[in-house]
C-alpha atoms as a PDB file:
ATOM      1  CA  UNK A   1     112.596  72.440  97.159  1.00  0.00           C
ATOM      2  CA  UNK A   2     110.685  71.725 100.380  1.00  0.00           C
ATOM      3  CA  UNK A   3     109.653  68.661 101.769  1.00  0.00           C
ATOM      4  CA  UNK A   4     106.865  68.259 104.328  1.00  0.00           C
ATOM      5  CA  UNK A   5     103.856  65.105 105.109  1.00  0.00           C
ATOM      6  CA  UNK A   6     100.410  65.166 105.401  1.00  0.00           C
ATOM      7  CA  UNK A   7      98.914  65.553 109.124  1.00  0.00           C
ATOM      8  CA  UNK A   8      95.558  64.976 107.927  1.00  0.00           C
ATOM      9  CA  UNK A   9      93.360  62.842 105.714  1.00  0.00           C
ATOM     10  CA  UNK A  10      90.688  63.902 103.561  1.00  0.00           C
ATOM     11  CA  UNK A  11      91.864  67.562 103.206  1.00  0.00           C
ATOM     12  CA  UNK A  12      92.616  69.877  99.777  1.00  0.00           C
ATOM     13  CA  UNK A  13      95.962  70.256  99.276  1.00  0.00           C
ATOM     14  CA  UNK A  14      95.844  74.127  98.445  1.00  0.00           C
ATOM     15  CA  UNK A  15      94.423  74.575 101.979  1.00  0.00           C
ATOM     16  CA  UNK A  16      96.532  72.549 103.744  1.00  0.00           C
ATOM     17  CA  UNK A  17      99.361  73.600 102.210  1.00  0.00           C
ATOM     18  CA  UNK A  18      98.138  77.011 102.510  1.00  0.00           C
ATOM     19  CA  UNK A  19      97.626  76.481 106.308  1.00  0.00           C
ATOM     20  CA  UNK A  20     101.262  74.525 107.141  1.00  0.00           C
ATOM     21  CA  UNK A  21     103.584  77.632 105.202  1.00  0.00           C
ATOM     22  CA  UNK A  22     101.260  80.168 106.205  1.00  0.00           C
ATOM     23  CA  UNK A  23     101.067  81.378 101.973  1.00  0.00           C
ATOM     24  CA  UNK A  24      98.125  82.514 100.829  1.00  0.00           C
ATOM     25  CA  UNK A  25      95.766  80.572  98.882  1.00  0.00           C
ATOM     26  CA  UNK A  26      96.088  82.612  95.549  1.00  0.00           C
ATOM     27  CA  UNK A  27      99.600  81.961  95.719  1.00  0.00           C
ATOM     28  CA  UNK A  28      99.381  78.239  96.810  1.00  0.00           C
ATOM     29  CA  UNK A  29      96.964  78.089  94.003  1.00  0.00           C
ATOM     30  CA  UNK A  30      99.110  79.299  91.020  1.00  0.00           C
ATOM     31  CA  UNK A  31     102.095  77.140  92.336  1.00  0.00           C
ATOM     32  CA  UNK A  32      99.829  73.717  92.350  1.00  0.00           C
ATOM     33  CA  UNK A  33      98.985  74.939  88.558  1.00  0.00           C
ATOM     34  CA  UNK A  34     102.634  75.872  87.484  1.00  0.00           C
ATOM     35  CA  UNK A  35     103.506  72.308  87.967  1.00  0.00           C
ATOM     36  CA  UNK A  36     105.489  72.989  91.370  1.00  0.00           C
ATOM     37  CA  UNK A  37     104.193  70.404  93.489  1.00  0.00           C
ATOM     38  CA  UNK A  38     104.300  66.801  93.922  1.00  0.00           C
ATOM     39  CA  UNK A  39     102.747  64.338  96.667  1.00  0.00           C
ATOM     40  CA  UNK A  40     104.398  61.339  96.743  1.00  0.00           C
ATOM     41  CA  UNK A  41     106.779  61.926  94.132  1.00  0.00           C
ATOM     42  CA  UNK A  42     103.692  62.373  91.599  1.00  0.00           C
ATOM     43  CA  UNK A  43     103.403  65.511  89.587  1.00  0.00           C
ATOM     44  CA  UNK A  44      99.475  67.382  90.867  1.00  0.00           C
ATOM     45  CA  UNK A  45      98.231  70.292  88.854  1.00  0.00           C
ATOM     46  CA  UNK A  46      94.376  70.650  90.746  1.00  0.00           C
ATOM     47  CA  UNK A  47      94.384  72.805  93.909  1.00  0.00           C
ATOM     48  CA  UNK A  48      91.238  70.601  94.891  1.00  0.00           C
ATOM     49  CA  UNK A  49      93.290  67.276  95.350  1.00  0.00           C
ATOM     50  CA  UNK A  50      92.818  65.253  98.108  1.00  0.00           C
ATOM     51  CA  UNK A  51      95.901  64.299 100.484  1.00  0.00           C
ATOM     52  CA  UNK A  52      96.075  61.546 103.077  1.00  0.00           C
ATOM     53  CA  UNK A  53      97.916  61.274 106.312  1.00  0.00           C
ATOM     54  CA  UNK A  54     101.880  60.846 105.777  1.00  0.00           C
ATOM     55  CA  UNK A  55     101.611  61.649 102.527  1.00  0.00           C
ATOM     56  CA  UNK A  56     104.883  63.187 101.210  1.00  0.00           C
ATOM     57  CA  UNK A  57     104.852  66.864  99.478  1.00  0.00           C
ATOM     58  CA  UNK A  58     107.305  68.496  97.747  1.00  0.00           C
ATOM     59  CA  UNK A  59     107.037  71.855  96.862  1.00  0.00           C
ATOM     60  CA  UNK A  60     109.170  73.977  94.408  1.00  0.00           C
ATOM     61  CA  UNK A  61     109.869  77.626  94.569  1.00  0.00           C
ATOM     62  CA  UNK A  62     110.554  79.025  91.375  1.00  0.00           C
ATOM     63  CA  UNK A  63     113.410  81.524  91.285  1.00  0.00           C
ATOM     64  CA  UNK A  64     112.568  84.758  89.860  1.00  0.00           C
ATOM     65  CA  UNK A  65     113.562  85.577  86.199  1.00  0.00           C
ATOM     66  CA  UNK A  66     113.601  88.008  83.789  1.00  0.00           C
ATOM     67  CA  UNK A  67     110.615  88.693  82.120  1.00  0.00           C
ATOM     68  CA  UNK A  68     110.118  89.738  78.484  1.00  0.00           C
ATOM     69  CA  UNK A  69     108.009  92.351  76.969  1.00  0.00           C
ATOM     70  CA  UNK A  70     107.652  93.933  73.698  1.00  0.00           C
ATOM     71  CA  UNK A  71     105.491  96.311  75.398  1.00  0.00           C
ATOM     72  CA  UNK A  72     107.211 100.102  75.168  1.00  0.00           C
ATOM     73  CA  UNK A  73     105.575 102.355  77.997  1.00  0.00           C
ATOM     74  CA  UNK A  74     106.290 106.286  77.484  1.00  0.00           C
ATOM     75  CA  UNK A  75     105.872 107.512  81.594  1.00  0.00           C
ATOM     76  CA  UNK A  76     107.694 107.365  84.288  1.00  0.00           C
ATOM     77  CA  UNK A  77     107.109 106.398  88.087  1.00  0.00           C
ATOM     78  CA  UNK A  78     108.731 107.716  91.365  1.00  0.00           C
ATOM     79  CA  UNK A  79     110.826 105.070  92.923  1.00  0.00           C
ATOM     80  CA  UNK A  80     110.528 105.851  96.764  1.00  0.00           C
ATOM     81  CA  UNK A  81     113.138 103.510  97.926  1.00  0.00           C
ATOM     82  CA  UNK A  82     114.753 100.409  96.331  1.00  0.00           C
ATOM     83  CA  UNK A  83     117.223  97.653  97.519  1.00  0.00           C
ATOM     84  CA  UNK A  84     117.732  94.283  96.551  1.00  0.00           C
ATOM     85  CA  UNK A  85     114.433  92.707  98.017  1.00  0.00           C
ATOM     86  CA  UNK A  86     111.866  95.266  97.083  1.00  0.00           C
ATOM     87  CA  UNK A  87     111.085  98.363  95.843  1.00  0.00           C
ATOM     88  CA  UNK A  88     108.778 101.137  97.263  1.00  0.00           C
ATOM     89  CA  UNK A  89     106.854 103.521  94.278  1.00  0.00           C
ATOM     90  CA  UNK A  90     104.288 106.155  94.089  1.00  0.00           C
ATOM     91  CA  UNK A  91     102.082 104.803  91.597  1.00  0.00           C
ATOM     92  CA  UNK A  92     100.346 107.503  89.250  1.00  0.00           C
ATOM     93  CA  UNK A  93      96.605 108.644  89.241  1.00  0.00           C
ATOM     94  CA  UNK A  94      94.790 106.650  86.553  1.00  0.00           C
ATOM     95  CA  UNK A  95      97.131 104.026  85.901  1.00  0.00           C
ATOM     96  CA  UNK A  96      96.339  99.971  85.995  1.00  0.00           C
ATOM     97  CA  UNK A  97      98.337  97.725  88.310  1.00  0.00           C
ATOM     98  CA  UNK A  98      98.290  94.982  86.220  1.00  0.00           C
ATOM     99  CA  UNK A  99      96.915  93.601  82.832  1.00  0.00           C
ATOM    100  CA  UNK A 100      93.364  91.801  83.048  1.00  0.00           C
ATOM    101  CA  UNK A 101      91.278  90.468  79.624  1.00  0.00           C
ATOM    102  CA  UNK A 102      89.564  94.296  79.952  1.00  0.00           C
ATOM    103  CA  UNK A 103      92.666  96.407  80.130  1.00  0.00           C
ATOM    104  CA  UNK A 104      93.647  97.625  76.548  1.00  0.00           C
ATOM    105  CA  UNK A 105      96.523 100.071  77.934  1.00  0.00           C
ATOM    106  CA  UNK A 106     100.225  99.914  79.653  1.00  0.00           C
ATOM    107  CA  UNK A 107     100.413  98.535  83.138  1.00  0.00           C
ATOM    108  CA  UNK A 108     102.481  99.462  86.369  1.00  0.00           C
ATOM    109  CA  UNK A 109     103.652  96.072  85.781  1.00  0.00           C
ATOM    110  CA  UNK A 110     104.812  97.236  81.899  1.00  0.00           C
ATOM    111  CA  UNK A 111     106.830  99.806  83.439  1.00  0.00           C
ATOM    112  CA  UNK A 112     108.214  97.221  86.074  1.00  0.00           C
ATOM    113  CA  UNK A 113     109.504  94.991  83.086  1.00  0.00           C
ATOM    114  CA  UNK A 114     110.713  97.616  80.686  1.00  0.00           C
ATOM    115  CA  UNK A 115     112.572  99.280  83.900  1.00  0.00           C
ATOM    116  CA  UNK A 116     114.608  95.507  83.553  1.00  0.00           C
ATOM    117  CA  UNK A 117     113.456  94.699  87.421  1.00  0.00           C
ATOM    118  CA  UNK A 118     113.745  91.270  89.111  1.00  0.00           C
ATOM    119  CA  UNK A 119     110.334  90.676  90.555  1.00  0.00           C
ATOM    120  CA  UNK A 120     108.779  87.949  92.506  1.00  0.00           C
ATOM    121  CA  UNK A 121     106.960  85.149  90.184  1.00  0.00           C
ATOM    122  CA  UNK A 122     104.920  83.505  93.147  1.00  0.00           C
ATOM    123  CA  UNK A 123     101.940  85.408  91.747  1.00  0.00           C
ATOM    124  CA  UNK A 124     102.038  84.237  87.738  1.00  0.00           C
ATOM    125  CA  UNK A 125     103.033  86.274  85.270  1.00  0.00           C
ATOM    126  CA  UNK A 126     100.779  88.821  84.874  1.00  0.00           C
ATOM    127  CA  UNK A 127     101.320  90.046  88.219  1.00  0.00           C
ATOM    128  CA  UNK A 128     105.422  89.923  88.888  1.00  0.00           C
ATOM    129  CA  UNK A 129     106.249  91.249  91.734  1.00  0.00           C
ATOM    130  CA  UNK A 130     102.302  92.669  92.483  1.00  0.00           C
ATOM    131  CA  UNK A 131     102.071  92.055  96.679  1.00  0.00           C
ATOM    132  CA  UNK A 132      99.208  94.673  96.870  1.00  0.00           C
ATOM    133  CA  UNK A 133      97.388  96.865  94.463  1.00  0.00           C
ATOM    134  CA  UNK A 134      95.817 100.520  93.904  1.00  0.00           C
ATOM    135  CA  UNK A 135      92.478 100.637  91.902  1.00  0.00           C
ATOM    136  CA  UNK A 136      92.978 102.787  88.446  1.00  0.00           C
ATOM    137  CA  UNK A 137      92.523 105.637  89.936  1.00  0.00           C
ATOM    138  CA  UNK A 138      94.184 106.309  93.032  1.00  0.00           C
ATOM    139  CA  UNK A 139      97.488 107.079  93.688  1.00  0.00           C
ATOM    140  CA  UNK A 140     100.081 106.406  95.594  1.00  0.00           C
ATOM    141  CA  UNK A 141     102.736 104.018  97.536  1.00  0.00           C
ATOM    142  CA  UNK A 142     103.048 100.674  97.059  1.00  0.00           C
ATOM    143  CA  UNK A 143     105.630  98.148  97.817  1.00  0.00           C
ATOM    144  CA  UNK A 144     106.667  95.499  94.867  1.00  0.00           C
ATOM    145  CA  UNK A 145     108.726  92.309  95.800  1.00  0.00           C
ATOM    146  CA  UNK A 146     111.754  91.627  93.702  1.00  0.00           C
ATOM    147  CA  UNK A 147     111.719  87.986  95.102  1.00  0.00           C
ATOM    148  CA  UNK A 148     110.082  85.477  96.365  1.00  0.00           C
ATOM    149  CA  UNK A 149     111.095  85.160  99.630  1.00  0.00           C
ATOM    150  CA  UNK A 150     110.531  88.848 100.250  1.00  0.00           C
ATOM    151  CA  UNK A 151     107.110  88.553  98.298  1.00  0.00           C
ATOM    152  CA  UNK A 152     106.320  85.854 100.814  1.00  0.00           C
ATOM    153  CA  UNK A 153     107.098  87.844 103.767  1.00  0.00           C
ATOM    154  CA  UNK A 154     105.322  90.868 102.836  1.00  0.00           C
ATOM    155  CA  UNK A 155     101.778  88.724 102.386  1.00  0.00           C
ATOM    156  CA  UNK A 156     102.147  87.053 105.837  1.00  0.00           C
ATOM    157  CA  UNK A 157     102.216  90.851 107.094  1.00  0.00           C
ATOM    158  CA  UNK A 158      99.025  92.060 105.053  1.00  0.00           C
ATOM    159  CA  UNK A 159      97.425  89.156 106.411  1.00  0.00           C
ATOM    160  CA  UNK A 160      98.582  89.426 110.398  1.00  0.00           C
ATOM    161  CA  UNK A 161      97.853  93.172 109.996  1.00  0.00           C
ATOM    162  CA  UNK A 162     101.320  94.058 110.822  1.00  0.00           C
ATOM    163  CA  UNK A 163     101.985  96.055 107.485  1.00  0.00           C
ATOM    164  CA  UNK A 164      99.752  99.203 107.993  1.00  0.00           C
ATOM    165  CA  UNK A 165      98.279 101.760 105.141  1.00  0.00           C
ATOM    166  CA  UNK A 166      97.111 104.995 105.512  1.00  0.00           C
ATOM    167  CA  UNK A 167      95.059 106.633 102.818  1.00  0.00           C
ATOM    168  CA  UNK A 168      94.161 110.510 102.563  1.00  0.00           C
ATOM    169  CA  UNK A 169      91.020 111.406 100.859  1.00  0.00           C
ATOM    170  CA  UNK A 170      89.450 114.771 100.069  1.00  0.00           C
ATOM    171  CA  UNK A 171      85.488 114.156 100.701  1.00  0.00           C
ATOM    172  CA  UNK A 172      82.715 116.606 100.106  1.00  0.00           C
ATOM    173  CA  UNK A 173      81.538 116.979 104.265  1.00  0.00           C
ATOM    174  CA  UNK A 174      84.076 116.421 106.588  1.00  0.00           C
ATOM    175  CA  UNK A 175      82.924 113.733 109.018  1.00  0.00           C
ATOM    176  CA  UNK A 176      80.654 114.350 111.930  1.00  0.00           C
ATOM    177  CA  UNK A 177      83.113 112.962 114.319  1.00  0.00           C
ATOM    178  CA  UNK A 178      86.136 110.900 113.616  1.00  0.00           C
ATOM    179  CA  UNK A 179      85.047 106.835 114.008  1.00  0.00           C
ATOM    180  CA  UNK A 180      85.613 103.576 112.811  1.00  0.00           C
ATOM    181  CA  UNK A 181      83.784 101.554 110.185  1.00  0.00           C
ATOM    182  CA  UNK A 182      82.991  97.742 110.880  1.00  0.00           C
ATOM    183  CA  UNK A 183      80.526  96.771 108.025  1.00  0.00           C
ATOM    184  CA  UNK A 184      81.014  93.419 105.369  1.00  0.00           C
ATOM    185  CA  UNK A 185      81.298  94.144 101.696  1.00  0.00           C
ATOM    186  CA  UNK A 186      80.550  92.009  99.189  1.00  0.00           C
ATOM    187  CA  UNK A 187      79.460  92.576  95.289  1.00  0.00           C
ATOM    188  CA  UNK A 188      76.933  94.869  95.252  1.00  0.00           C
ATOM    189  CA  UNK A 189      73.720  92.284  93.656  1.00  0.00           C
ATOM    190  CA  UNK A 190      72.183  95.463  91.793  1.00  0.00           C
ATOM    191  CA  UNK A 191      75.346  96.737  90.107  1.00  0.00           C
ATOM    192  CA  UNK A 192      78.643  94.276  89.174  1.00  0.00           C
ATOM    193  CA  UNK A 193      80.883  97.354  89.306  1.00  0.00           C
ATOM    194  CA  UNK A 194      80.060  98.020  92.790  1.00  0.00           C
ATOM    195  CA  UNK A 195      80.584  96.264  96.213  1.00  0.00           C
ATOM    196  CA  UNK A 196      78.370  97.379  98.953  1.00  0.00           C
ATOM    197  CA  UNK A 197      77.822  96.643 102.273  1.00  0.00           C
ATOM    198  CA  UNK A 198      76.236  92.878 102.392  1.00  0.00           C
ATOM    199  CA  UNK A 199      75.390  90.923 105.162  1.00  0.00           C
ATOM    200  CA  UNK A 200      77.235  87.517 104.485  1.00  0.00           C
ATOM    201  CA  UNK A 201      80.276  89.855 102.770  1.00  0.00           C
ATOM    202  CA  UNK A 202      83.183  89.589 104.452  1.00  0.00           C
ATOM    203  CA  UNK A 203      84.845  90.721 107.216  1.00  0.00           C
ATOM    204  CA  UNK A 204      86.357  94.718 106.704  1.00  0.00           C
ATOM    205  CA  UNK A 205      87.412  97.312 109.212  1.00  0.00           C
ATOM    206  CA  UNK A 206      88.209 101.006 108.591  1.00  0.00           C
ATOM    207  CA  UNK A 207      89.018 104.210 110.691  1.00  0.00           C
ATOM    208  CA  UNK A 208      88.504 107.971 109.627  1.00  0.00           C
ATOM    209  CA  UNK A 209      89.553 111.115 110.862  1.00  0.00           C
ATOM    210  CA  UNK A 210      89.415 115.121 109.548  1.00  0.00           C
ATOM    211  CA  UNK A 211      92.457 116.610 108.858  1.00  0.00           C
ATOM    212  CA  UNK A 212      91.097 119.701 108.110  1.00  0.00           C
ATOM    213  CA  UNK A 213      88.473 121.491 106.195  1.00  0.00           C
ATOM    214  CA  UNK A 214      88.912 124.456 103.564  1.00  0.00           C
ATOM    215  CA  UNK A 215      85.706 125.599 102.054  1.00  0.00           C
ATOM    216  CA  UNK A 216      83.834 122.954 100.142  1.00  0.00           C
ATOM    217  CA  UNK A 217      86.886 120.701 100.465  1.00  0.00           C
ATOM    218  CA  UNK A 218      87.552 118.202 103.746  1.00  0.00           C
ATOM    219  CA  UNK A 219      90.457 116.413 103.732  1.00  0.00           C
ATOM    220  CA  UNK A 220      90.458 112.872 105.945  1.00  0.00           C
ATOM    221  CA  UNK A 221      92.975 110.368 106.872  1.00  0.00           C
ATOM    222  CA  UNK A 222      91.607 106.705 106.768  1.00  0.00           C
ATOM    223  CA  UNK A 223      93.643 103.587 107.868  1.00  0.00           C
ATOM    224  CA  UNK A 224      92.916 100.371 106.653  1.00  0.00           C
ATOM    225  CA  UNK A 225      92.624  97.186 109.037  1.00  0.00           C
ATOM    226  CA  UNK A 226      91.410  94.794 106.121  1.00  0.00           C
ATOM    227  CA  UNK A 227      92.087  95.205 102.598  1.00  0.00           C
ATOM    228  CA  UNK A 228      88.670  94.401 100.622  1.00  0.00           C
ATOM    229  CA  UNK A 229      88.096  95.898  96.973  1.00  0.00           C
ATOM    230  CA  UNK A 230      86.991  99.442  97.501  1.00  0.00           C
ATOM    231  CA  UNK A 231      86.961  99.138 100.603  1.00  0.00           C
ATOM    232  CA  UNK A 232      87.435 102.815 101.515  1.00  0.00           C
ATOM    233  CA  UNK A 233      84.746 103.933  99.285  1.00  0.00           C
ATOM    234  CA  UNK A 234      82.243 101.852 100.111  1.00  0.00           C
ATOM    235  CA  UNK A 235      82.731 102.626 104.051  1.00  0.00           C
ATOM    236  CA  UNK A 236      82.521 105.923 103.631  1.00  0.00           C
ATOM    237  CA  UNK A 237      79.569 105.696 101.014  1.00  0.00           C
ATOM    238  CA  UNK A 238      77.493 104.068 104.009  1.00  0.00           C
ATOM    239  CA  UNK A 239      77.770 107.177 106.515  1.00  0.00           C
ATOM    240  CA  UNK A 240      76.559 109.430 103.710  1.00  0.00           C
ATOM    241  CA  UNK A 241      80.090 110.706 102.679  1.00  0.00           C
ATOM    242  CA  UNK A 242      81.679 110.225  99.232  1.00  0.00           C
ATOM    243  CA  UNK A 243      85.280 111.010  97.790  1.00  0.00           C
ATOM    244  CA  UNK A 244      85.568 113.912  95.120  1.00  0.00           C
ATOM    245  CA  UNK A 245      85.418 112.262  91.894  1.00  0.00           C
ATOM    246  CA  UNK A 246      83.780 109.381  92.939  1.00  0.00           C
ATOM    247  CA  UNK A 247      80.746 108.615  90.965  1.00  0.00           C
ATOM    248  CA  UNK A 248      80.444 105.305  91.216  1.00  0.00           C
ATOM    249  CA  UNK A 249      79.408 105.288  94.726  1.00  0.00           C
ATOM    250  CA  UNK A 250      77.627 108.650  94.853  1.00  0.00           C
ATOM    251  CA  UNK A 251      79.842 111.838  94.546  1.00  0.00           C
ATOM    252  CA  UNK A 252      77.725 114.318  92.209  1.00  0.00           C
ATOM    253  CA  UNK A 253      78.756 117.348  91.258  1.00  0.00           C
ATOM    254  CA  UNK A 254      78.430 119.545  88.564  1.00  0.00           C
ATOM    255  CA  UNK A 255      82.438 119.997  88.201  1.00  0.00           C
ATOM    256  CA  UNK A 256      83.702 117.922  85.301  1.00  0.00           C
ATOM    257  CA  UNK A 257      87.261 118.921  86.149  1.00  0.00           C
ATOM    258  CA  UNK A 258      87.771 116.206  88.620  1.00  0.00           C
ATOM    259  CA  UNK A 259      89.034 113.611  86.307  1.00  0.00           C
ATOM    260  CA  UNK A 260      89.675 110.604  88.931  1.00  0.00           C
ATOM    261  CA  UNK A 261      88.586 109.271  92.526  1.00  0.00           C
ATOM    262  CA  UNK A 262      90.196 111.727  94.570  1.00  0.00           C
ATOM    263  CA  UNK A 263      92.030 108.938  96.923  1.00  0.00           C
ATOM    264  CA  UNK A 264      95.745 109.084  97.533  1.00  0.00           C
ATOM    265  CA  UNK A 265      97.901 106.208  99.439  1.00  0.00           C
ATOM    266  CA  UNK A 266     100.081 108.347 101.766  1.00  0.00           C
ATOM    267  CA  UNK A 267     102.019 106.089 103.873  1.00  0.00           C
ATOM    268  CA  UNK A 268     102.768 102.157 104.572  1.00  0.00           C
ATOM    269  CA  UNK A 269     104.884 100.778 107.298  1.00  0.00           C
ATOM    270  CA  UNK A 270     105.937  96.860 107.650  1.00  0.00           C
ATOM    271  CA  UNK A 271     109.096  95.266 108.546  1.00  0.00           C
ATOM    272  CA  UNK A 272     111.864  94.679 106.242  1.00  0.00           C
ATOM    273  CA  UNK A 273     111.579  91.053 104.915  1.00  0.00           C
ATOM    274  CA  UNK A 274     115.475  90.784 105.162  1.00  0.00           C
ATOM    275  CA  UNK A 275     116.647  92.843 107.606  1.00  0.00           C
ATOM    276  CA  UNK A 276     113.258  92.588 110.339  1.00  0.00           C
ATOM    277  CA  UNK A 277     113.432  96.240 110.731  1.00  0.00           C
ATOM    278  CA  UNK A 278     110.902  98.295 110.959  1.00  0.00           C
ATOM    279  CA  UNK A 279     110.304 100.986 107.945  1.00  0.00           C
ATOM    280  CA  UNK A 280     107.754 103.538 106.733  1.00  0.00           C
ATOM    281  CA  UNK A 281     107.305 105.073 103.385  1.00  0.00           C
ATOM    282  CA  UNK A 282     104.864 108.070 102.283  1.00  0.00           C
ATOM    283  CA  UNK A 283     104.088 108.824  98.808  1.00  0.00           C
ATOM    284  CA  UNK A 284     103.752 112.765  97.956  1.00  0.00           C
ATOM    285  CA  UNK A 285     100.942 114.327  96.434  1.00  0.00           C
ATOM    286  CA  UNK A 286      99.753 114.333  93.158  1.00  0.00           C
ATOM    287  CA  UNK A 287      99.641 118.058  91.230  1.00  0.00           C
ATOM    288  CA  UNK A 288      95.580 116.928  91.079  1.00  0.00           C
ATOM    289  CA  UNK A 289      95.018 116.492  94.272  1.00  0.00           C
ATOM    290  CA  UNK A 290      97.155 119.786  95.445  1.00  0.00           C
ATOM    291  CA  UNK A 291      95.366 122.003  93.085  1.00  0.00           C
ATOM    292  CA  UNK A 292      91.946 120.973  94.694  1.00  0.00           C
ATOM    293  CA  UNK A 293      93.204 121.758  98.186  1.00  0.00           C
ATOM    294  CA  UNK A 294      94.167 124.950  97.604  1.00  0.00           C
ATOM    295  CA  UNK A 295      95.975 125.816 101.003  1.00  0.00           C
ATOM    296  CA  UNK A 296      99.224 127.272 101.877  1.00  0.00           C
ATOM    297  CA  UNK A 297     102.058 124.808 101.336  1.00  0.00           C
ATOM    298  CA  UNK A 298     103.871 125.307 104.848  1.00  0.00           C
ATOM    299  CA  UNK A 299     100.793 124.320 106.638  1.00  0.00           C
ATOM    300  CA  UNK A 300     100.145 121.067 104.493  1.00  0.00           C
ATOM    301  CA  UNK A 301     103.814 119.775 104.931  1.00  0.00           C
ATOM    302  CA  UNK A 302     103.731 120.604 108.597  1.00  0.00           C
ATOM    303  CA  UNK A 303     100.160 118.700 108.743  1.00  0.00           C
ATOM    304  CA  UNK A 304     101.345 116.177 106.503  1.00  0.00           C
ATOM    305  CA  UNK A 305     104.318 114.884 108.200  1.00  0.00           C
ATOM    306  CA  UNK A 306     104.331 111.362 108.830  1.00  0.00           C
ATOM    307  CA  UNK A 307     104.005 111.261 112.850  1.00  0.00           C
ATOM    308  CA  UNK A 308     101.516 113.908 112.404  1.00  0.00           C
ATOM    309  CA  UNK A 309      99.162 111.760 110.469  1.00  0.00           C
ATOM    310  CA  UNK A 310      99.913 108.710 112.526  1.00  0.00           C
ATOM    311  CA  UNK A 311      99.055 110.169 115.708  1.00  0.00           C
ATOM    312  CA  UNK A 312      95.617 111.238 114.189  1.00  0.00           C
ATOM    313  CA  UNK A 313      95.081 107.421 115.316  1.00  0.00           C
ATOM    314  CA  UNK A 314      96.559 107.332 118.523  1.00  0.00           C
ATOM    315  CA  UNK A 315      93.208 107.488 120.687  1.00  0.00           C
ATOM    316  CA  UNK A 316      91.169 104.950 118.011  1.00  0.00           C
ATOM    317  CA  UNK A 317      89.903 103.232 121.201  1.00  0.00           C
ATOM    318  CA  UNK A 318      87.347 105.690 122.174  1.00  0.00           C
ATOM    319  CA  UNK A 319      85.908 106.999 118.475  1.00  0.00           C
ATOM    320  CA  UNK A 320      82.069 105.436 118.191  1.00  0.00           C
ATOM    321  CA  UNK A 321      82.135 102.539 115.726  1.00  0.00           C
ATOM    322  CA  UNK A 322      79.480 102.083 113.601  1.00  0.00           C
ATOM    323  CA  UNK A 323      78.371  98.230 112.280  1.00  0.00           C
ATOM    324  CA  UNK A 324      75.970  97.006 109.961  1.00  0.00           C
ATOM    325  CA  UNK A 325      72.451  96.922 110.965  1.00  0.00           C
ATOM    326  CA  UNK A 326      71.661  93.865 108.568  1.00  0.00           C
END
């Protein structure tokens, strides 16, 4: 239980809370409507209520349980790295994160309960343990809390930009020159499916760079400085270049082989929630992906290599950026 007062009058307490213990407001949100906070010793259950100066909050962290599920999933997922705070996977090609009113198959988060894991709660329970996500389709590493503390921890870094993801992506031109994308997305008002680049959208930065090119296939790196819904796809869809597979935002190609968005999370870096050190994770390649490359194995693991990839960043400064003309 934590105890802190009002500095202000007149404000919401989801944003002031959100503000004061630097939680995001999804989470301060789902706490408020779990029946986890009080001001002035008074049960509140609407995000929207209005505090006062001095007035006295308590706010309750649920542990983390066990959660129950009759739900029997028949795959498997990688486990990366594991310890008593989180865990670090390489999430499947074509697999949901979590369940939603639309989703009518298993979850990552199905496989996280059968697999009997302790997971965060500070999101509700249809997202234990869920810090970030992968759409359906790509694959790759994530990092799942196992409590709330840790879940906590991890946020505060997506939000201060001091957990980092790097994404590879086979395209169907390489890029003109490697550069950085600086354009708002928002829904896209002709297509609900879709965000696009609008001008009151919000706020999204992304860098690209070539690997290298074999044929009709161009492999790029592309790291991440905000984290909006598609974001990757929809910056590269406005400089004319689309991932393999990608139809919703304007791959074509007669090749009905290519069952999935062709996007792969390769690495993430932030610092241990417990511990404060620093640690990186990459996620290997899925047989889908490799089979579309077609190039000798030696030369992708030597290319692939962690510091290798990384460095592909290292002179960001001087790429040309280009911003929304709206």
């Amino acid at each position: 239980m934590k105890e802190i007062y009002a500095t202000i009058n007149d404000e919401r307490l989801d944003i002031f809370l959100s503000r004061v213990l630097d939680i995001s407001r999804n989470q301060i949100t789902n706490l408020i409507k779990n029946a986890n906070v009080k001001v002035n010793d008074i049960l509140v259950l609407k995000p929207s209520f209005k505090i006062e100066e001095n007035d006295k909050i308590n706010i309750n962290f649920p542990q983390k349980q066990d959660i129950i599920s009759d739900i029997k999933v028949d795959f498997d997922i990688e486990v990366i790295y594991e310890d008593d705070d989180l865990l670090v996977i390489n999430k499947p090609p074509n697999l949901v994160v979590h369940s939603a009113p639309s989703v009518k198959e298993h979850t990552l988060v199905d496989w996280l309960v059968q697999r009997k894991t302790l997971l965060s709660n500070i999101n509700g329970e249809n997202r234990p343990g869920i810090v970030h996500r992968l759409d359906k389709g790509t694959s790759g590493v994530m990092v799942v809390a196992k409590n709330n503390i840790a879940h906590e921890k991890l946020s505060l870094q997506l939000r201060d930009k001091t957990m980092g993801r790097i994404y590879l992506a086979l395209c169907d031109y390489a890029l003109k020159e490697n550069c950085i994308v600086e354009k708002p997305i928002g829904r896209n008002p002709s297509n609900r499916l879709k965000k696009g680049i609008v001008e009151n959208g919000r706020y999204a930065k992304s860098a690209f760079v070539n690997v290298f090119s074999n044929g009709n296939i161009n492999l790029i790196a592309a790291k991440l400085f905000t984290g909006r819904t598609h974001q990757i796809r929809v910056h590269l869809s406005s400089i004319s270049r689309h991932i393999l597979g990608d139809n919703l935002y304007g791959f074509k190609s007669d090749n009905d082989k290519i069952s999935r968005v062709m996007l792969h999370a390769f690495e993430i870096y932030f610092i241990h929630p417990s511990t404060n050190l620093p640690m990186s994770f990459c996620a290997s390649l899925y047989s889908d992906f490799l089979d579309l490359i077609k190039i000798d194995k030696e030369f992708l693991d030597e290319n692939l290599q962690i510091p290798n990839i990384r460095n592909l960043f290292c002179d960001i400064s001087k790429w040309v950026c280009h911003k929304s003309t709206k």
